[in-house]
C-alpha atoms as a PDB file:
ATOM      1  CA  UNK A   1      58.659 123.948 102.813  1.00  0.00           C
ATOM      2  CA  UNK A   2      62.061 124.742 104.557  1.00  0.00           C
ATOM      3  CA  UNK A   3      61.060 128.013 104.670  1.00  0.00           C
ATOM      4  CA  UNK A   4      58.475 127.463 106.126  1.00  0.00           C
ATOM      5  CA  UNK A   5      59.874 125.139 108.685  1.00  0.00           C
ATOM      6  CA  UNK A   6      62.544 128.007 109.676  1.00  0.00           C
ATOM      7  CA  UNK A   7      59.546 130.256 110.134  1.00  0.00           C
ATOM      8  CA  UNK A   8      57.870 128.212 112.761  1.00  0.00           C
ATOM      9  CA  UNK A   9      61.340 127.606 114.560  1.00  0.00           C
ATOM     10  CA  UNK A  10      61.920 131.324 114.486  1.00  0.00           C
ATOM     11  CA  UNK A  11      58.667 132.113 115.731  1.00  0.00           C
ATOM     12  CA  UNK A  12      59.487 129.297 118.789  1.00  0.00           C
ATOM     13  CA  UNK A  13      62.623 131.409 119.594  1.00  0.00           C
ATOM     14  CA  UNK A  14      61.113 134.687 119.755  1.00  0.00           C
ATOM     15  CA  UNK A  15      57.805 133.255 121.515  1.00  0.00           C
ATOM     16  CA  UNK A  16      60.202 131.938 124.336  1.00  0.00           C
ATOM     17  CA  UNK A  17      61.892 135.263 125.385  1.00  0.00           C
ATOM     18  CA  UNK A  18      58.570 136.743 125.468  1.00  0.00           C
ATOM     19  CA  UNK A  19      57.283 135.459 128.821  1.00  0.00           C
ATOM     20  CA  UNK A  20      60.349 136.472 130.176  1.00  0.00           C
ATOM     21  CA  UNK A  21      60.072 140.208 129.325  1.00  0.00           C
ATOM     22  CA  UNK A  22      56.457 139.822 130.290  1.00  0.00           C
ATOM     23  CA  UNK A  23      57.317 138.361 133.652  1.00  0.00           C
ATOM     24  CA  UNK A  24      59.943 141.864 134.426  1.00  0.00           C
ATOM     25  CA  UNK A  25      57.215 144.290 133.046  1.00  0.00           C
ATOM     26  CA  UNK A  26      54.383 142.937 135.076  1.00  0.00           C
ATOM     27  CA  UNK A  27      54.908 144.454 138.492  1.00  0.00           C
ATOM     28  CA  UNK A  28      51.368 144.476 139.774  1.00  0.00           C
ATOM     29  CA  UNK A  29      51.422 140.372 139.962  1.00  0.00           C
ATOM     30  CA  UNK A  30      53.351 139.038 142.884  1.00  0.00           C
ATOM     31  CA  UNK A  31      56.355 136.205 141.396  1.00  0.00           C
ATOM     32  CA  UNK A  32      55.383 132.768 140.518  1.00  0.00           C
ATOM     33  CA  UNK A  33      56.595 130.448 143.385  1.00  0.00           C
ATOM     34  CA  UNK A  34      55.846 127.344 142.013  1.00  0.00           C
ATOM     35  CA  UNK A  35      55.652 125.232 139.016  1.00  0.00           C
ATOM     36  CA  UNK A  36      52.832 122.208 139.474  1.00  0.00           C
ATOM     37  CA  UNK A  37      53.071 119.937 135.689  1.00  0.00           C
ATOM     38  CA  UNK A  38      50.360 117.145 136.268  1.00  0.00           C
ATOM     39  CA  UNK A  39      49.431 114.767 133.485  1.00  0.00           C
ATOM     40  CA  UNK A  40      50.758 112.266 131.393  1.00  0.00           C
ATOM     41  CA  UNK A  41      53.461 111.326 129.613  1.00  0.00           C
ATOM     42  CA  UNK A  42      54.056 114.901 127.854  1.00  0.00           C
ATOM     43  CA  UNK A  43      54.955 116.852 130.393  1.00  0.00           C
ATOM     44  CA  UNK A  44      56.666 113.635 132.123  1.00  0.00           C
ATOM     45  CA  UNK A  45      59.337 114.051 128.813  1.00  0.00           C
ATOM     46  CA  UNK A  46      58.625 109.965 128.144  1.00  0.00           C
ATOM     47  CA  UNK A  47      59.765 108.357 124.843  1.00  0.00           C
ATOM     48  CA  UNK A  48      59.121 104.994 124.050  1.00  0.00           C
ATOM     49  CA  UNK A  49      63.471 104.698 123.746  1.00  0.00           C
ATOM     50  CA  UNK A  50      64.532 106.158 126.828  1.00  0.00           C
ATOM     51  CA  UNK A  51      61.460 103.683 129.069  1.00  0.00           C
ATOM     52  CA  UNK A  52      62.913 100.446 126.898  1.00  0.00           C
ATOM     53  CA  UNK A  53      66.351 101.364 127.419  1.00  0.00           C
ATOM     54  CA  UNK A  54      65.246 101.221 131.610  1.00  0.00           C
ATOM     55  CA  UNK A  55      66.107 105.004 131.482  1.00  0.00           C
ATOM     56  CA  UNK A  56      65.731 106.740 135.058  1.00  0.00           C
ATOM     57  CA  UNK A  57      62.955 109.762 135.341  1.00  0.00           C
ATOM     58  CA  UNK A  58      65.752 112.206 135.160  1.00  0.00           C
ATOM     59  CA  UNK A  59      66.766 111.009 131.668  1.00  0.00           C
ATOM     60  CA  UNK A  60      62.903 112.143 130.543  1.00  0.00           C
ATOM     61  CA  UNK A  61      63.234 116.107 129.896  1.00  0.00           C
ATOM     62  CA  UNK A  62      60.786 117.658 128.014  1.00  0.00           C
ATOM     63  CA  UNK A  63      59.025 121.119 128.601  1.00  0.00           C
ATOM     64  CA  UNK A  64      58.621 121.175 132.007  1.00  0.00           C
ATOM     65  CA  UNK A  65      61.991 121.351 132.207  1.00  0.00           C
ATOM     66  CA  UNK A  66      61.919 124.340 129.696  1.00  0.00           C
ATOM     67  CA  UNK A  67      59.293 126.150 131.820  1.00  0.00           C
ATOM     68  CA  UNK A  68      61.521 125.429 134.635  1.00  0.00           C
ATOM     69  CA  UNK A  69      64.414 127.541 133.492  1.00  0.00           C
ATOM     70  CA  UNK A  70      62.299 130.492 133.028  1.00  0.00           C
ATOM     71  CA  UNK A  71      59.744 130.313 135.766  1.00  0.00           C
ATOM     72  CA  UNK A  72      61.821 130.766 138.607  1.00  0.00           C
ATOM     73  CA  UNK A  73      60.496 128.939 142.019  1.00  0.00           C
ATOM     74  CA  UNK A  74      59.913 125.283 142.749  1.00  0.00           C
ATOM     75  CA  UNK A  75      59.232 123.104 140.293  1.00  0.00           C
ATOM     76  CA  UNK A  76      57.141 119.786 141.079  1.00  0.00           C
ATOM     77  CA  UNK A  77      56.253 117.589 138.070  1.00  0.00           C
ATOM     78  CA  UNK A  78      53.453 114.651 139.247  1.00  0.00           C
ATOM     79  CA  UNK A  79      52.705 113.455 136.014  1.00  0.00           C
ATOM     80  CA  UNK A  80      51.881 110.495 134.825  1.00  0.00           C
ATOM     81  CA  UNK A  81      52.719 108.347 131.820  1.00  0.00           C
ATOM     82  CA  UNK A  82      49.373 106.285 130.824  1.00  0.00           C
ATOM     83  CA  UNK A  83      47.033 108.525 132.927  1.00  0.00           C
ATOM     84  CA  UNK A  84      43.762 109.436 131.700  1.00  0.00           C
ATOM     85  CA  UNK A  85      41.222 112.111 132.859  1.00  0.00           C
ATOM     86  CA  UNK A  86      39.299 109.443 134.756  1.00  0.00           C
ATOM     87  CA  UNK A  87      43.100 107.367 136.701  1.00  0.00           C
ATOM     88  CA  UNK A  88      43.929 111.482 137.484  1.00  0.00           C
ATOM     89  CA  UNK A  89      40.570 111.966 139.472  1.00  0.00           C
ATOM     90  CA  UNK A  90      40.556 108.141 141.211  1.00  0.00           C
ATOM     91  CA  UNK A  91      44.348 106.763 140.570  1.00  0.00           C
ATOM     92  CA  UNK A  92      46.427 104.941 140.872  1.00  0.00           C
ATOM     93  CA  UNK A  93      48.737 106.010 138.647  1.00  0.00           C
ATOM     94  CA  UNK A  94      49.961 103.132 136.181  1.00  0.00           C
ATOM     95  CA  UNK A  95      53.109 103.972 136.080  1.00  0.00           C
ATOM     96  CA  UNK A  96      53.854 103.988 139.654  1.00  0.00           C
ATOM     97  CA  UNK A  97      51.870 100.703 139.997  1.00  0.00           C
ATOM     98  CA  UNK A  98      53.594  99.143 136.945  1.00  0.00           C
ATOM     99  CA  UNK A  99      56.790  99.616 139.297  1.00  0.00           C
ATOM    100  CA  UNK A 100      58.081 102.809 137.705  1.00  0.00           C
ATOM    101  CA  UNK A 101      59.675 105.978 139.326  1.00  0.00           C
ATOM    102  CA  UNK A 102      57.962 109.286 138.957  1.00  0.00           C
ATOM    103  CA  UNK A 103      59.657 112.804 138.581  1.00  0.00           C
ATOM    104  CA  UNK A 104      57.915 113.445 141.766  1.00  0.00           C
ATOM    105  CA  UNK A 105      56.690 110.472 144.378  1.00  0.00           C
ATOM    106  CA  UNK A 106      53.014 110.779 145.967  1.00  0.00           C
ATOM    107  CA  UNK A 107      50.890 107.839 146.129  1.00  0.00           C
ATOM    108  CA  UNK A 108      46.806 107.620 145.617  1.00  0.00           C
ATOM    109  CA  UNK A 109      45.689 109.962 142.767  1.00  0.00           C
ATOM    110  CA  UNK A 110      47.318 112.750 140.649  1.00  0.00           C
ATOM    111  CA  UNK A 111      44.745 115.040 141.699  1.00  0.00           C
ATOM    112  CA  UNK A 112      45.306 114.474 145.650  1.00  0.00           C
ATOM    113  CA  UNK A 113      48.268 114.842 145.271  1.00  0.00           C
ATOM    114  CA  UNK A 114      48.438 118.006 143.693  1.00  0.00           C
ATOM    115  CA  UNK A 115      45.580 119.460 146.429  1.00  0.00           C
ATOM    116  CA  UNK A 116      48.144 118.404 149.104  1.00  0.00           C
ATOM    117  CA  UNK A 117      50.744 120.100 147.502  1.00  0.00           C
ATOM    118  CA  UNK A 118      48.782 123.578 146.998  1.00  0.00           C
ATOM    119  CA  UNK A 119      47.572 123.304 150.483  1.00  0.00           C
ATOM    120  CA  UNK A 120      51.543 123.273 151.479  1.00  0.00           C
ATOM    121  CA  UNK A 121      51.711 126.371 149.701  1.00  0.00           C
ATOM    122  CA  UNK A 122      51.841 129.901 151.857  1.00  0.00           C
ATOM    123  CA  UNK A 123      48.387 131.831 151.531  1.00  0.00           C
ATOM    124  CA  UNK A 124      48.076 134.303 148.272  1.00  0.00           C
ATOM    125  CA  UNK A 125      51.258 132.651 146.543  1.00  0.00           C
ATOM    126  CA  UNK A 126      51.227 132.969 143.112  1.00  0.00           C
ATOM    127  CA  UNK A 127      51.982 129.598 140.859  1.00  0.00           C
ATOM    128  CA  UNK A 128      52.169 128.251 137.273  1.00  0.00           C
ATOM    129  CA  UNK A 129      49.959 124.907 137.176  1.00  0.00           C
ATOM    130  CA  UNK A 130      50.115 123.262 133.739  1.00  0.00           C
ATOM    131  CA  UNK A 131      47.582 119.884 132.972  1.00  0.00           C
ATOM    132  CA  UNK A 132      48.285 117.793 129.745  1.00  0.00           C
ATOM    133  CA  UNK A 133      45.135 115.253 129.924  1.00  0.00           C
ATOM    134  CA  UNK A 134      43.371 114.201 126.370  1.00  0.00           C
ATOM    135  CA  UNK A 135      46.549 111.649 124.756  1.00  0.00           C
ATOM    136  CA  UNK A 136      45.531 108.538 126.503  1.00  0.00           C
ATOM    137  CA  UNK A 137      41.632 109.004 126.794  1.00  0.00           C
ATOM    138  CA  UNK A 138      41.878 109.262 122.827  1.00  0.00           C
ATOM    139  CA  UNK A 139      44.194 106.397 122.677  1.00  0.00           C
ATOM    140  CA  UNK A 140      41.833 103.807 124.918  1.00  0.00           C
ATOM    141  CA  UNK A 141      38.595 105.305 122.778  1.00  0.00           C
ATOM    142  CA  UNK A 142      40.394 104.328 119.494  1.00  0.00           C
ATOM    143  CA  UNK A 143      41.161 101.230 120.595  1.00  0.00           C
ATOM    144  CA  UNK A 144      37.403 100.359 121.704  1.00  0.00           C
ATOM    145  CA  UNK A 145      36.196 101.554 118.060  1.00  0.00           C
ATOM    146  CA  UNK A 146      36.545  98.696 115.258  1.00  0.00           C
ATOM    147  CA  UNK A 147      36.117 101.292 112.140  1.00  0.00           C
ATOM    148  CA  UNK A 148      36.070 105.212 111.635  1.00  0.00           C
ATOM    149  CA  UNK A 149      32.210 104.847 111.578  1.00  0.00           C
ATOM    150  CA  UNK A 150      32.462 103.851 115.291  1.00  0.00           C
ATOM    151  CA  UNK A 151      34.564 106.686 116.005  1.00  0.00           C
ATOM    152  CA  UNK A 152      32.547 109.367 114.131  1.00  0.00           C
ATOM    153  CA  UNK A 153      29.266 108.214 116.330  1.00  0.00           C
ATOM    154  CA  UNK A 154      30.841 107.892 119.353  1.00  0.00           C
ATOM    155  CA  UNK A 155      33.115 110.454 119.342  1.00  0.00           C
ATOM    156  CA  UNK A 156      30.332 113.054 120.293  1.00  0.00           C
ATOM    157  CA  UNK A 157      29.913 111.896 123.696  1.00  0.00           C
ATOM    158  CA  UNK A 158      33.592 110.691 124.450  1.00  0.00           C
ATOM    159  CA  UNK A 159      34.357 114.679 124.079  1.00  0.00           C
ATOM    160  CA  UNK A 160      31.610 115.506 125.833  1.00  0.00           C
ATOM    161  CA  UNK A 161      32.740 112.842 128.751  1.00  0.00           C
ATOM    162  CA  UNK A 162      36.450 114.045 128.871  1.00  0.00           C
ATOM    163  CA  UNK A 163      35.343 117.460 128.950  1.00  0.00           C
ATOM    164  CA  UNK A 164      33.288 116.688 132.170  1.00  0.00           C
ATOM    165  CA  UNK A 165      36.189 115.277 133.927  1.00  0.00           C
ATOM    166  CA  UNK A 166      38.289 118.029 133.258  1.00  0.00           C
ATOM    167  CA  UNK A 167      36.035 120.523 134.572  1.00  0.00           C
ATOM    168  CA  UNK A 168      36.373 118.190 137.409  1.00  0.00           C
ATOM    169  CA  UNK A 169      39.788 117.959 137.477  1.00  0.00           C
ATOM    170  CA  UNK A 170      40.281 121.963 136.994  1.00  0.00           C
ATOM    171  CA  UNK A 171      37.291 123.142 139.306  1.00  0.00           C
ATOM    172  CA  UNK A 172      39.690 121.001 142.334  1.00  0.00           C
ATOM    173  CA  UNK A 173      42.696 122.677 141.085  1.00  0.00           C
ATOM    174  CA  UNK A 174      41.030 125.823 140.953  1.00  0.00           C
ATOM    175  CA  UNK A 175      39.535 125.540 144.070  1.00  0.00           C
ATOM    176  CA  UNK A 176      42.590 124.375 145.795  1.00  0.00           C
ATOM    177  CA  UNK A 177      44.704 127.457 144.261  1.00  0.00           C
ATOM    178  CA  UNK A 178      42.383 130.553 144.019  1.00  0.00           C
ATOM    179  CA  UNK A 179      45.484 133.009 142.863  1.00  0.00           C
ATOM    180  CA  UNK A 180      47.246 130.251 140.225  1.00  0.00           C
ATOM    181  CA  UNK A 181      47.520 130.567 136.728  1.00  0.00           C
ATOM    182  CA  UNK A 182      46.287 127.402 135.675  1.00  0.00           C
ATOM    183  CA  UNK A 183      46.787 126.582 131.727  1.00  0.00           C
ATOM    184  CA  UNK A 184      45.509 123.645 129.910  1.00  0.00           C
ATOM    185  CA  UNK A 185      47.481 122.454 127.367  1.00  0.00           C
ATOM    186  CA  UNK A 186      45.132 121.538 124.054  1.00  0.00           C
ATOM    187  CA  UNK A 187      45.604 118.176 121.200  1.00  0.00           C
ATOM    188  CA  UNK A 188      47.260 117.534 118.478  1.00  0.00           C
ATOM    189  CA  UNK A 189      47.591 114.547 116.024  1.00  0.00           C
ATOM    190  CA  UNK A 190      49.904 112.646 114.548  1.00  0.00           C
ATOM    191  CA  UNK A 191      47.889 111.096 111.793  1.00  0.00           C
ATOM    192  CA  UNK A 192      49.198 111.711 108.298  1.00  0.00           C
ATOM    193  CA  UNK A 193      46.390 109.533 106.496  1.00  0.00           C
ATOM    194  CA  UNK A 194      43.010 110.285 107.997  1.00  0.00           C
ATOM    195  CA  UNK A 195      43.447 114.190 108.203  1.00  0.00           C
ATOM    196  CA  UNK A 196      40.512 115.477 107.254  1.00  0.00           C
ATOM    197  CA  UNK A 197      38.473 113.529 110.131  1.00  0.00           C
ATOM    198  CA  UNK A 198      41.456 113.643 112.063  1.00  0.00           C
ATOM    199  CA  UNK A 199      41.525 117.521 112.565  1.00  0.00           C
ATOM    200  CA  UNK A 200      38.012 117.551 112.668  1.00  0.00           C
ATOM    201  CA  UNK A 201      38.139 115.661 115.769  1.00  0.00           C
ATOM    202  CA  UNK A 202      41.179 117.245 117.186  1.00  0.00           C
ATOM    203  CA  UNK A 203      39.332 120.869 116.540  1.00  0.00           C
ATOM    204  CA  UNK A 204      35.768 119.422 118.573  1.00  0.00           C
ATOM    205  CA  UNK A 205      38.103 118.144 121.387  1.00  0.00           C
ATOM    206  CA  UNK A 206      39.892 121.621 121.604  1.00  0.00           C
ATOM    207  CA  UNK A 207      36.459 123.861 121.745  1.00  0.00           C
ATOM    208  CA  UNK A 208      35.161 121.284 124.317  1.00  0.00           C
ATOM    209  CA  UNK A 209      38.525 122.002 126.586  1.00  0.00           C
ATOM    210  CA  UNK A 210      38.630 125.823 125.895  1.00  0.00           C
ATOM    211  CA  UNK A 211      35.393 126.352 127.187  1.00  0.00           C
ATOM    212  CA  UNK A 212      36.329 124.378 130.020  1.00  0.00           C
ATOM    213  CA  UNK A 213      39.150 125.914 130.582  1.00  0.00           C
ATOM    214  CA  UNK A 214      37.295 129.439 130.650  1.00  0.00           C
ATOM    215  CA  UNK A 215      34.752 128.225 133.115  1.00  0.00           C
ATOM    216  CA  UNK A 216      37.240 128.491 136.110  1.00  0.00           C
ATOM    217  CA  UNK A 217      39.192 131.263 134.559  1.00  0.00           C
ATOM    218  CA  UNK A 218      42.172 128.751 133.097  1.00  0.00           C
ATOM    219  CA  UNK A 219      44.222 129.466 130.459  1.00  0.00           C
ATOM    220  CA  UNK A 220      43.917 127.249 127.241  1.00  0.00           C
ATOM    221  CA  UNK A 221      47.130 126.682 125.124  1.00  0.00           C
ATOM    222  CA  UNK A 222      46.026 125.091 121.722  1.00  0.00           C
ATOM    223  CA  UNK A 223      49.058 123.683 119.613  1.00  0.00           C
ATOM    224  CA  UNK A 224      47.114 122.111 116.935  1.00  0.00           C
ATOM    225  CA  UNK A 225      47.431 125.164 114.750  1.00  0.00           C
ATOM    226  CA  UNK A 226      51.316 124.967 114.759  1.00  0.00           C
ATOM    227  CA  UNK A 227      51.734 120.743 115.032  1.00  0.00           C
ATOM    228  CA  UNK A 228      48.745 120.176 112.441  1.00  0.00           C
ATOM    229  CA  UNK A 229      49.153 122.904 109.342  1.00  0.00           C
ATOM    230  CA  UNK A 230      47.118 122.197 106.205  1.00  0.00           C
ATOM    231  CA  UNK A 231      48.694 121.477 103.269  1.00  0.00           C
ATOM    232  CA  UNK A 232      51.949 119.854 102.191  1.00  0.00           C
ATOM    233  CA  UNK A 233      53.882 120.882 104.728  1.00  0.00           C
ATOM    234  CA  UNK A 234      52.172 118.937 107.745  1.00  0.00           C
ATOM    235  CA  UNK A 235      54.361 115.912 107.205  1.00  0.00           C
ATOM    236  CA  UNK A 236      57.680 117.868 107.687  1.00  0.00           C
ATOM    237  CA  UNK A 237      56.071 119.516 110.837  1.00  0.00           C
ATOM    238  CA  UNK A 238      55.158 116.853 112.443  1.00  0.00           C
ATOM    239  CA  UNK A 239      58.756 115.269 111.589  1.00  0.00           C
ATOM    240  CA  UNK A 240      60.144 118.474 113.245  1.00  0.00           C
ATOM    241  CA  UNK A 241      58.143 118.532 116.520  1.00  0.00           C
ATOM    242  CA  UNK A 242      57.306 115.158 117.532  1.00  0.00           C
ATOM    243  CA  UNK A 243      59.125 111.495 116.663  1.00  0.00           C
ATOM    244  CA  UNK A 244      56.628 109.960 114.642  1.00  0.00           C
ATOM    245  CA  UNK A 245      59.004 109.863 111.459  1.00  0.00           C
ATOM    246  CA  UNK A 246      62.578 109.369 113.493  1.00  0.00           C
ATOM    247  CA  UNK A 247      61.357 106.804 116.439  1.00  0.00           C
ATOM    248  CA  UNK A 248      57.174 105.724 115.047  1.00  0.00           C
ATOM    249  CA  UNK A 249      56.345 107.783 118.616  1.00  0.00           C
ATOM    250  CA  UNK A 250      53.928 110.262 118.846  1.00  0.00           C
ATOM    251  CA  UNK A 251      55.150 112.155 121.645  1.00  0.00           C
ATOM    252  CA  UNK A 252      57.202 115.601 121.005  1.00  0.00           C
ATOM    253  CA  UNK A 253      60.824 116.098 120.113  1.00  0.00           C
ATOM    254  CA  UNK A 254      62.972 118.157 121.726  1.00  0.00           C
ATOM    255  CA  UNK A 255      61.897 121.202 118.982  1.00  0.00           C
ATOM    256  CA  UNK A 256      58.216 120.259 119.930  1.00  0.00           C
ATOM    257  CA  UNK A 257      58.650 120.253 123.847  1.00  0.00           C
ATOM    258  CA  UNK A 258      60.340 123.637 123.275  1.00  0.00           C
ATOM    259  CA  UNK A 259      57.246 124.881 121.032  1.00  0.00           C
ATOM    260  CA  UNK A 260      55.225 123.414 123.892  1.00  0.00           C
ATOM    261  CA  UNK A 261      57.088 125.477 126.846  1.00  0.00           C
ATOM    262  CA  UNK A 262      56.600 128.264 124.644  1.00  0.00           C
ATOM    263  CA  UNK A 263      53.055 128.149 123.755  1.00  0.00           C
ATOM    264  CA  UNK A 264      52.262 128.121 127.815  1.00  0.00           C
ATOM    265  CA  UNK A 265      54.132 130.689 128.756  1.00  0.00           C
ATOM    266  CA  UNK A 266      52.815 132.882 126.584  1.00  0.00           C
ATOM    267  CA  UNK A 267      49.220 131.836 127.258  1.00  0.00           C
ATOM    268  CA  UNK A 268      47.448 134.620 129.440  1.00  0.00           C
ATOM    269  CA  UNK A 269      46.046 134.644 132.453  1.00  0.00           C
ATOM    270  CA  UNK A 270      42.246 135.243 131.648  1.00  0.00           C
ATOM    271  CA  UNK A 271      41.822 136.445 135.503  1.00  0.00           C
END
């Protein structure tokens, strides 16, 4: 299992340098000028220890901040802790109205925001736009459901729902910035008892978003197959990349954000 562990950190490593050499050999494609992260708490860098300790947004890092020291250009995070694919298209956000700072101030919704920001942007610039949207919409379903036989008979149309607001959501974006590379970043799970339905679920919600994601010619970055591995050595990934074991949070580790940075970086531009 070590092994194994050591194996996925390598491949994180060598995964992370390869944008980079992608980025010098690919001379047709103007620079990227800008950075856009919108979403929610993940690519915010929250953790339930830095927002009770009063922590300001600076102290939240996570891979934005990665993607930021490779993508050179501006970098404007609007995300979100709490926000859901239905807040992003009508806001407020939560967060903000809850009376806490963002990376990035706007008020109204995520998705304005991010319009207004594109629109800034000088004709035929060429940006990175990352959304993280699925973490909260699974969390508020979850706790609607009273047993796992709500969820299995429900969860059809939820996906179905979630995946209609985010070809909302990316159809805007897409609209908004005709020569971005936009990239959706996929699920993952944290459960360690329920796996078999768990990953069942997790794999529906990722085809929904893919195809998406294809519709307006997105990238889609799936992590599931590196956060949820079969077999015995799930529990020591998921202890690796996220702080469910150290801190009973869900949300990635440093190790996972850097997976995470990786992973979209190296997704391609299906244009």
């Amino acid at each position: 299992m070590n092994r194994y562990l050591s194996r996925i950190l390598a491949i994180v490593l060598i995964v992370v340098t390869v944008p980079v050499a992608a980025a010098g050999s690919a001379s047709a494609r103007p620079p990227v000028r800008y950075h856009l992260a919108l979403g929610d708490s993940l690519p915010y860098g929250f953790t339930t220890a830095k927002a009770l300790a009063g922590l300001p947004p600076s102290a939240f890092t996570g891979f934005t901040d990665v993607i930021a020291r490779t993508v050179r250009g501006t970098t404007v995070n609007y995300s979100c802790p709490g926000e859901t694919t239905a807040s992003f298209l009508s806001g407020p956000c939560i967060w903000r109205a809850s009376g806490f700072s963002l990376h990035d101030d706007y008020t109204g919704s995520q998705v304005a925001a991010a319009e207004a920001f594109l629109a800034s942007q000088p004709r035929g610039h060429r940006g990175l736009i990352t959304v993280t949207l699925w973490g909260n919409d699974i969390r508020l379903f979850l706790e609607s459901c009273p047993d796992i036989q709500c969820v299995q008979q429900r969860a059809p149309a939820e996906i179905a729902a979630l995946a209609e607001r985010l070809r909302q959501t990316l159809s805007r974006l897409r609209s908004a910035a005709p020569h971005a590379h936009i990239v959706l970043l996929g699920a993952f799970t944290v459960e360690l008892i329920n796996v078999g339905l768990a990953d069942h679920l997790i794999g529906m919600l990722n085809t929904a978003m893919a195809q998406v994601a294809a519709s307006v010619d997105a990238g889609f970055a799936n992590p599931a197959p590196v956060f949820n591995p079969p077999g015995d050595a799930r529990r020591a990934i998921l202890c690796q990349l996220t702080l469910i074991c150290a801190e009973n949070d869900s949300h990635p580790s440093t190790a996972g954000h850097d997976f995470l940075a990786a992973l979209i970086l190296s997704t391609r531009d299906p244009r």
